[in-house]
Each structure stands twice: as structure tokens, then as C-alpha cells.
C-alpha atoms as a PDB file:
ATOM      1  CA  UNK A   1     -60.271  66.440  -4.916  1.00  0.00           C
ATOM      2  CA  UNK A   2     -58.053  66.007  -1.373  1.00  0.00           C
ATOM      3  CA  UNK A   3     -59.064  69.262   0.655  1.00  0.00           C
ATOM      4  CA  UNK A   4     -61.189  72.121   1.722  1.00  0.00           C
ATOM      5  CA  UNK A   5     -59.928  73.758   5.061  1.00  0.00           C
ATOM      6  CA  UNK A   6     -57.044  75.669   5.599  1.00  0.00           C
ATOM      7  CA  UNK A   7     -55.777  76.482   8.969  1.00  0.00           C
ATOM      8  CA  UNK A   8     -53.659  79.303  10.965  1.00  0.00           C
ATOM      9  CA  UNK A   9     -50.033  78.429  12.685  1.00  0.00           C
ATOM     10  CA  UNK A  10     -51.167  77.672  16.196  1.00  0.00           C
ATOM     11  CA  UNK A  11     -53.423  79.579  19.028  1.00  0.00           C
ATOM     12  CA  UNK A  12     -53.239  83.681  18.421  1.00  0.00           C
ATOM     13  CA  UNK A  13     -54.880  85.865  20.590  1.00  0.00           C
ATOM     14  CA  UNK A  14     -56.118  88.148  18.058  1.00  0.00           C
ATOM     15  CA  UNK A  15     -57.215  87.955  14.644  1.00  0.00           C
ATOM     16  CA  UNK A  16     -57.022  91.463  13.875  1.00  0.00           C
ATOM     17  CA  UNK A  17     -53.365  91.614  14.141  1.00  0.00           C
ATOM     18  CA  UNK A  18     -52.235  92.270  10.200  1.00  0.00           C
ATOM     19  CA  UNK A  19     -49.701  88.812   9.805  1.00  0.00           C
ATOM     20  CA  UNK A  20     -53.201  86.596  10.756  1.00  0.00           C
ATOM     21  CA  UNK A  21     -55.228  88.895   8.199  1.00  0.00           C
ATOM     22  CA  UNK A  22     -52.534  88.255   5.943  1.00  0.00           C
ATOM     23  CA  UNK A  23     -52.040  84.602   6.744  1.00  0.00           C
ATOM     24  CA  UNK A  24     -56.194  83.903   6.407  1.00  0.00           C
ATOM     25  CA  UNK A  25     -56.631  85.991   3.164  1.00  0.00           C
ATOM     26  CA  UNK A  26     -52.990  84.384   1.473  1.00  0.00           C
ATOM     27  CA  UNK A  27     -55.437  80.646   1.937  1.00  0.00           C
ATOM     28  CA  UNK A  28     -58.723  82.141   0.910  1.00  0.00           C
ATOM     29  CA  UNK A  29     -56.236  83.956  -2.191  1.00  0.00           C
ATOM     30  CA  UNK A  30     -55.505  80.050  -3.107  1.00  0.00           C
ATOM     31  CA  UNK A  31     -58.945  79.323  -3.569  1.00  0.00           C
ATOM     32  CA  UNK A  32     -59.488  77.556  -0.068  1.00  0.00           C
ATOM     33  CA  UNK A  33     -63.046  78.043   0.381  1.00  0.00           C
ATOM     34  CA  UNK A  34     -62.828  76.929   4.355  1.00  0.00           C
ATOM     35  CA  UNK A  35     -60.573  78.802   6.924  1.00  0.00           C
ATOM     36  CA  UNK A  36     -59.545  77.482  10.319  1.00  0.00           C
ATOM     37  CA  UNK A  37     -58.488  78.580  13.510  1.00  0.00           C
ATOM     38  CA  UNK A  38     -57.436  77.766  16.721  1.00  0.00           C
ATOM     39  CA  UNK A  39     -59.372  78.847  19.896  1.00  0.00           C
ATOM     40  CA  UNK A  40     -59.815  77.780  23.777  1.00  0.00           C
ATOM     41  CA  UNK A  41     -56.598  80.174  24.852  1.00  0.00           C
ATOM     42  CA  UNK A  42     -58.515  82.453  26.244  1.00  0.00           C
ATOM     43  CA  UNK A  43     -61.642  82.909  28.360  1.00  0.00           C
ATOM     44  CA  UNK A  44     -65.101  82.235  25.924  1.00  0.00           C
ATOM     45  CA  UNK A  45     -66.145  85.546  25.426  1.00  0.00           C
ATOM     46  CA  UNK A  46     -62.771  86.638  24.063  1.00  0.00           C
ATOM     47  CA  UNK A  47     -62.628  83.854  21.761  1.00  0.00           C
ATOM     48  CA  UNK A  48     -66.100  85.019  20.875  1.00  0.00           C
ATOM     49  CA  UNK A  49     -64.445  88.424  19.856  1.00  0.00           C
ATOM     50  CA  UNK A  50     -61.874  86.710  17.461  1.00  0.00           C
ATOM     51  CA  UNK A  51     -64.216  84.405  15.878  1.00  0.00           C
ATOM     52  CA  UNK A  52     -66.548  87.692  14.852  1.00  0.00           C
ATOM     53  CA  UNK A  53     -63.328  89.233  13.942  1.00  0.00           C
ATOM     54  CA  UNK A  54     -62.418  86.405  11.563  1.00  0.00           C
ATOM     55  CA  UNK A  55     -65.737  85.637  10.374  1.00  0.00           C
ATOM     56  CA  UNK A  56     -66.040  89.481   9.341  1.00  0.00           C
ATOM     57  CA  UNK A  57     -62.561  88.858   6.951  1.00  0.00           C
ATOM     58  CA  UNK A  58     -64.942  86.115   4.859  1.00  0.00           C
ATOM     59  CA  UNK A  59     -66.478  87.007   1.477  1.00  0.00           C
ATOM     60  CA  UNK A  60     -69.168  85.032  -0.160  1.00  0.00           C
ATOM     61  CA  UNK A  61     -68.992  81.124  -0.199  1.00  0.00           C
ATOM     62  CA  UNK A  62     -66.310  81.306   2.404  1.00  0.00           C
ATOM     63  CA  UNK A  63     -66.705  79.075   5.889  1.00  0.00           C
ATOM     64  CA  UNK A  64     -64.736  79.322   9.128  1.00  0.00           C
ATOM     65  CA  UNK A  65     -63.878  76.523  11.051  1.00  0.00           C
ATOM     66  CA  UNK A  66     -62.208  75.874  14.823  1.00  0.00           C
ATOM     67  CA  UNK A  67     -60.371  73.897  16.271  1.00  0.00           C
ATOM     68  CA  UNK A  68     -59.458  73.629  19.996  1.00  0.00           C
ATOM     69  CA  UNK A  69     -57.060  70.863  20.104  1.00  0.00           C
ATOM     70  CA  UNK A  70     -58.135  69.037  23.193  1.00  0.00           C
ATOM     71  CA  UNK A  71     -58.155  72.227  25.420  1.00  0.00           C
ATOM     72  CA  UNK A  72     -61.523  71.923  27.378  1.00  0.00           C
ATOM     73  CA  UNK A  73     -62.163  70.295  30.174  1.00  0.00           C
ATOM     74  CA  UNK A  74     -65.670  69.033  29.843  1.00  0.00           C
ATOM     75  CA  UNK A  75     -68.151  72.116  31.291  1.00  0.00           C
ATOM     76  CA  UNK A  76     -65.736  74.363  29.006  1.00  0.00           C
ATOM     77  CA  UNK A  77     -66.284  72.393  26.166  1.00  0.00           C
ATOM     78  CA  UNK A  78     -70.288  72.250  26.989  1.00  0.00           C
ATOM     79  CA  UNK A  79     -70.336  76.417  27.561  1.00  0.00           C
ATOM     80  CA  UNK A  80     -68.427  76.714  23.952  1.00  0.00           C
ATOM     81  CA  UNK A  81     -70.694  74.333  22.155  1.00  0.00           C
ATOM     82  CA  UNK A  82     -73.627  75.831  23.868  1.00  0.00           C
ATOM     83  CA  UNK A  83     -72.622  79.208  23.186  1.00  0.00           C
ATOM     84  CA  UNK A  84     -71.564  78.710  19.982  1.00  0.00           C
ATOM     85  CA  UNK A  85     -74.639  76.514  18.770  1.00  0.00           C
ATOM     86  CA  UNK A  86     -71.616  73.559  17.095  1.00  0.00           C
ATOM     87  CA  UNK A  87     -73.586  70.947  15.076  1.00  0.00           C
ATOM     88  CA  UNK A  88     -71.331  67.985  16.291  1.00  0.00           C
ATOM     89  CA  UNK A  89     -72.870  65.571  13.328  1.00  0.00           C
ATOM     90  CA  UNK A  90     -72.290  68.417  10.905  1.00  0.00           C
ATOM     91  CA  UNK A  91     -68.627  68.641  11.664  1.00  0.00           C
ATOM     92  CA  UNK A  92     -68.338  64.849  11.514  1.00  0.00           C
ATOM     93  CA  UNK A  93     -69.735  65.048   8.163  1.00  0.00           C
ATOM     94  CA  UNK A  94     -66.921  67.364   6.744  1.00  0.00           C
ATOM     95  CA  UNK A  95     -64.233  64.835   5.753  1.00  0.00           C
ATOM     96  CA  UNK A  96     -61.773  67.640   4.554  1.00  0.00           C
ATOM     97  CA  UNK A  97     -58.286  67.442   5.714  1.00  0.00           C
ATOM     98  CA  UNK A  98     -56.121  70.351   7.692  1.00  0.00           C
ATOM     99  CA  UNK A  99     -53.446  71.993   5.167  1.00  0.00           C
ATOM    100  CA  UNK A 100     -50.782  74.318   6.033  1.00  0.00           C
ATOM    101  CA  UNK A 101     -49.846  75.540   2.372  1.00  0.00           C
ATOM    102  CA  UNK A 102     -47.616  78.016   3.356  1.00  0.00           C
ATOM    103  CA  UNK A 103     -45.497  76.372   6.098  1.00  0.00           C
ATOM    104  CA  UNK A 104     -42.635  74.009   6.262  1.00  0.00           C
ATOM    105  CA  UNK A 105     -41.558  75.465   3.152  1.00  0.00           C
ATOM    106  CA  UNK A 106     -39.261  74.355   0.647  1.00  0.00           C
ATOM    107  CA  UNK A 107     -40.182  70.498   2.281  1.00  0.00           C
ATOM    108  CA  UNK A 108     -43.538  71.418   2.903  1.00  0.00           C
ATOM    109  CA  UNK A 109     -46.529  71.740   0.618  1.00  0.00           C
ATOM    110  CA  UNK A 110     -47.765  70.477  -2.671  1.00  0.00           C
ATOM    111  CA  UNK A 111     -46.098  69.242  -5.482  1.00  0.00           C
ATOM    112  CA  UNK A 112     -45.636  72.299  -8.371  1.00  0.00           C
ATOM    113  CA  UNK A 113     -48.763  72.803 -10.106  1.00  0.00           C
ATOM    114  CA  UNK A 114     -51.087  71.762  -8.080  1.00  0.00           C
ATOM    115  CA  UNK A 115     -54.309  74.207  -7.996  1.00  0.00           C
ATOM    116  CA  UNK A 116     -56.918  75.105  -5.572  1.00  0.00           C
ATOM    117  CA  UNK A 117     -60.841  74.653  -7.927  1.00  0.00           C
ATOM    118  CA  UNK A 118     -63.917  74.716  -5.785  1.00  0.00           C
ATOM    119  CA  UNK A 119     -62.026  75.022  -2.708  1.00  0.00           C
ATOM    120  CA  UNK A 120     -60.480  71.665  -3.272  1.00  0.00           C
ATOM    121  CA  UNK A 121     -56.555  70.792  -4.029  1.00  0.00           C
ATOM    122  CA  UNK A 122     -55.897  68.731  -7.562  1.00  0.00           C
ATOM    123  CA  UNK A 123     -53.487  66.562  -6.735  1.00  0.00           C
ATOM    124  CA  UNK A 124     -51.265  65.620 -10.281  1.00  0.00           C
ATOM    125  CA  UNK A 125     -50.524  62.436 -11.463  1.00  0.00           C
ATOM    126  CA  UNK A 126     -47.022  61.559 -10.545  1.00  0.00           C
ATOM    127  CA  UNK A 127     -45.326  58.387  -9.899  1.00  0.00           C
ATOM    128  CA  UNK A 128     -43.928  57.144  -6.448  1.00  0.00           C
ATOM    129  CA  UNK A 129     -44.822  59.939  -3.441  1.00  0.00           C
ATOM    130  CA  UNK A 130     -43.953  62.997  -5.371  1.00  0.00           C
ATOM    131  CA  UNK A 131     -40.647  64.143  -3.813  1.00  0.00           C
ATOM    132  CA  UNK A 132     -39.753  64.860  -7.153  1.00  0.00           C
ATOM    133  CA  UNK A 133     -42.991  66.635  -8.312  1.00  0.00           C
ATOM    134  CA  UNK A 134     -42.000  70.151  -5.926  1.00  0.00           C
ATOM    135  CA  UNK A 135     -38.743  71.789  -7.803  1.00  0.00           C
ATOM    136  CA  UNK A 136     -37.445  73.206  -4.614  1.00  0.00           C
ATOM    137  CA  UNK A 137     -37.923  70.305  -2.255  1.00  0.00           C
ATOM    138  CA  UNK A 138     -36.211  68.036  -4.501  1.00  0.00           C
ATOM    139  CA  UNK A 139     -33.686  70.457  -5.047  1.00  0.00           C
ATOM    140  CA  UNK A 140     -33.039  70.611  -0.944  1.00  0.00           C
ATOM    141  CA  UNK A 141     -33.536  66.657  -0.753  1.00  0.00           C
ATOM    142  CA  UNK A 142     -30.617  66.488  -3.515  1.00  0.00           C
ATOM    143  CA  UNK A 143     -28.557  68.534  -1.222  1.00  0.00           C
ATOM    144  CA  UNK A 144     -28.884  66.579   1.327  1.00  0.00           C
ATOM    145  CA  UNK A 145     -28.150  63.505   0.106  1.00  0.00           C
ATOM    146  CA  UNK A 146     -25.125  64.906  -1.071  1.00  0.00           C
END
């Protein structure tokens, strides 16, 4: 087991625009049972708007996470945690790492077969660091190389 959370490209504004729906259901789709995304790029209450927005795209057994990437000063970051009741030792606890499946693609990403159970990646058994492992990245390190 390697992962649980999945995460959006970067700060968006709204959730409710269709390529984040898409972009949040295509993780969930994998079997990612934890969804991320980035807020503190606009004023609290907004934010508050997109996290209700996201949180509303979840089924069953699904969790949202956030992430704000340094961007609060200190009484911001006190207003969001108050406002948002955050269980600081809970997060801590997690231990799951940040994915982007979809991104970086054909270097990016998992090797070819790899499979989402439980809302965790299996990671195969392949020798070295698995360069070889992903078809197309190998392919595009080949032609490179030369």
C-alpha cells in the first residue's frame, strides 16, 4: 500500500467549473478514496463556498482534504482552522502521500498495472526504479537517449 490522497493541479477558484468536476471524479474513478485541494486564494468565506461545493461531489467512504501551501499569515491561518474546526493531530496522523495520476504524462505516473484497492496504490514488483515498468515512458526515455 503507498497512497490514499489525490490532489487537483494548483489553486482554482471554483470547483464547480466542469474540468475540476472532471479532474476530482477521474481520481475518485481510480479508486482514490481521499481528494485534495488547494485553498487560501481567496478570502475565507469563498473558500468556504468551494470546499461545500467539493465536498457535495463525494459519495460514500470518500474524504476531502486541503492544502494551502504556506499561504497564511498566522491570524489567517488561526480564522481558517477556527472556522473550519482542522484537527491538527488528525492530519499528522494521515501518512498518505500527494499523487498527481493524471499529470506529467507519458513521464509521469505509475508503472502499467498498477491498481487503486481500498483507496491505496499497489505498487508491482519490478527491479531497479521502474523506468521500464510504464510502456510509454520507456518508450519516450528510449527516444531520448537516442
Amino acid at each position: 500500500m503507498h497512497s490514499t490522497a489525490s490532489t487537483a493541479k494548483g489553486y482554482r477558484k471554483t470547483i464547480t467549473d466542469g474540468s475540476d468536476r472532471r479532474e476530482m471524479h477521474s481520481h475518485l474513478d481510480q479508486g482514490y478514496t481521499v481528494a485534495k485541494m488547494k485553498i487560501g486564494g481567496a478570502p475565507l468565506a469563498e473558500d468556504l463556498r468551494r470546499i461545500e461545493a467539493a465536498l457535495s461531489e463525494l459519495g460514500p467512504g470518500q474524504r476531502l482534504a486541503v492544502g494551502a501551501n504556506g499561504r497564511f499569515d498566522l491570524p489567517t491561518a488561526i480564522a481558517y482552522g477556527e472556522t473550519l474546526s482542522l484537527n491538527i493531530a488528525a492530519g499528522l496522523g494521515l501518512g498518505g502521500n500527494e499523487l498527481y495520476p493524471d499529470l506529467f504524462q507519458p513521464i509521469g505516473g505509475f508503472p502499467d498495472g498498477v491498481e487503486v484497492k481500498e483507496g491505496h496504490d499497489t505498487l508491482p514488483e519490478v527491479p531497479g526504479i521502474g523506468f521500464e515498468a510504464k510502456a510509454a515512458r520507456y518508450r519516450e526515455l528510449k527516444s531520448v537517449a537516442g
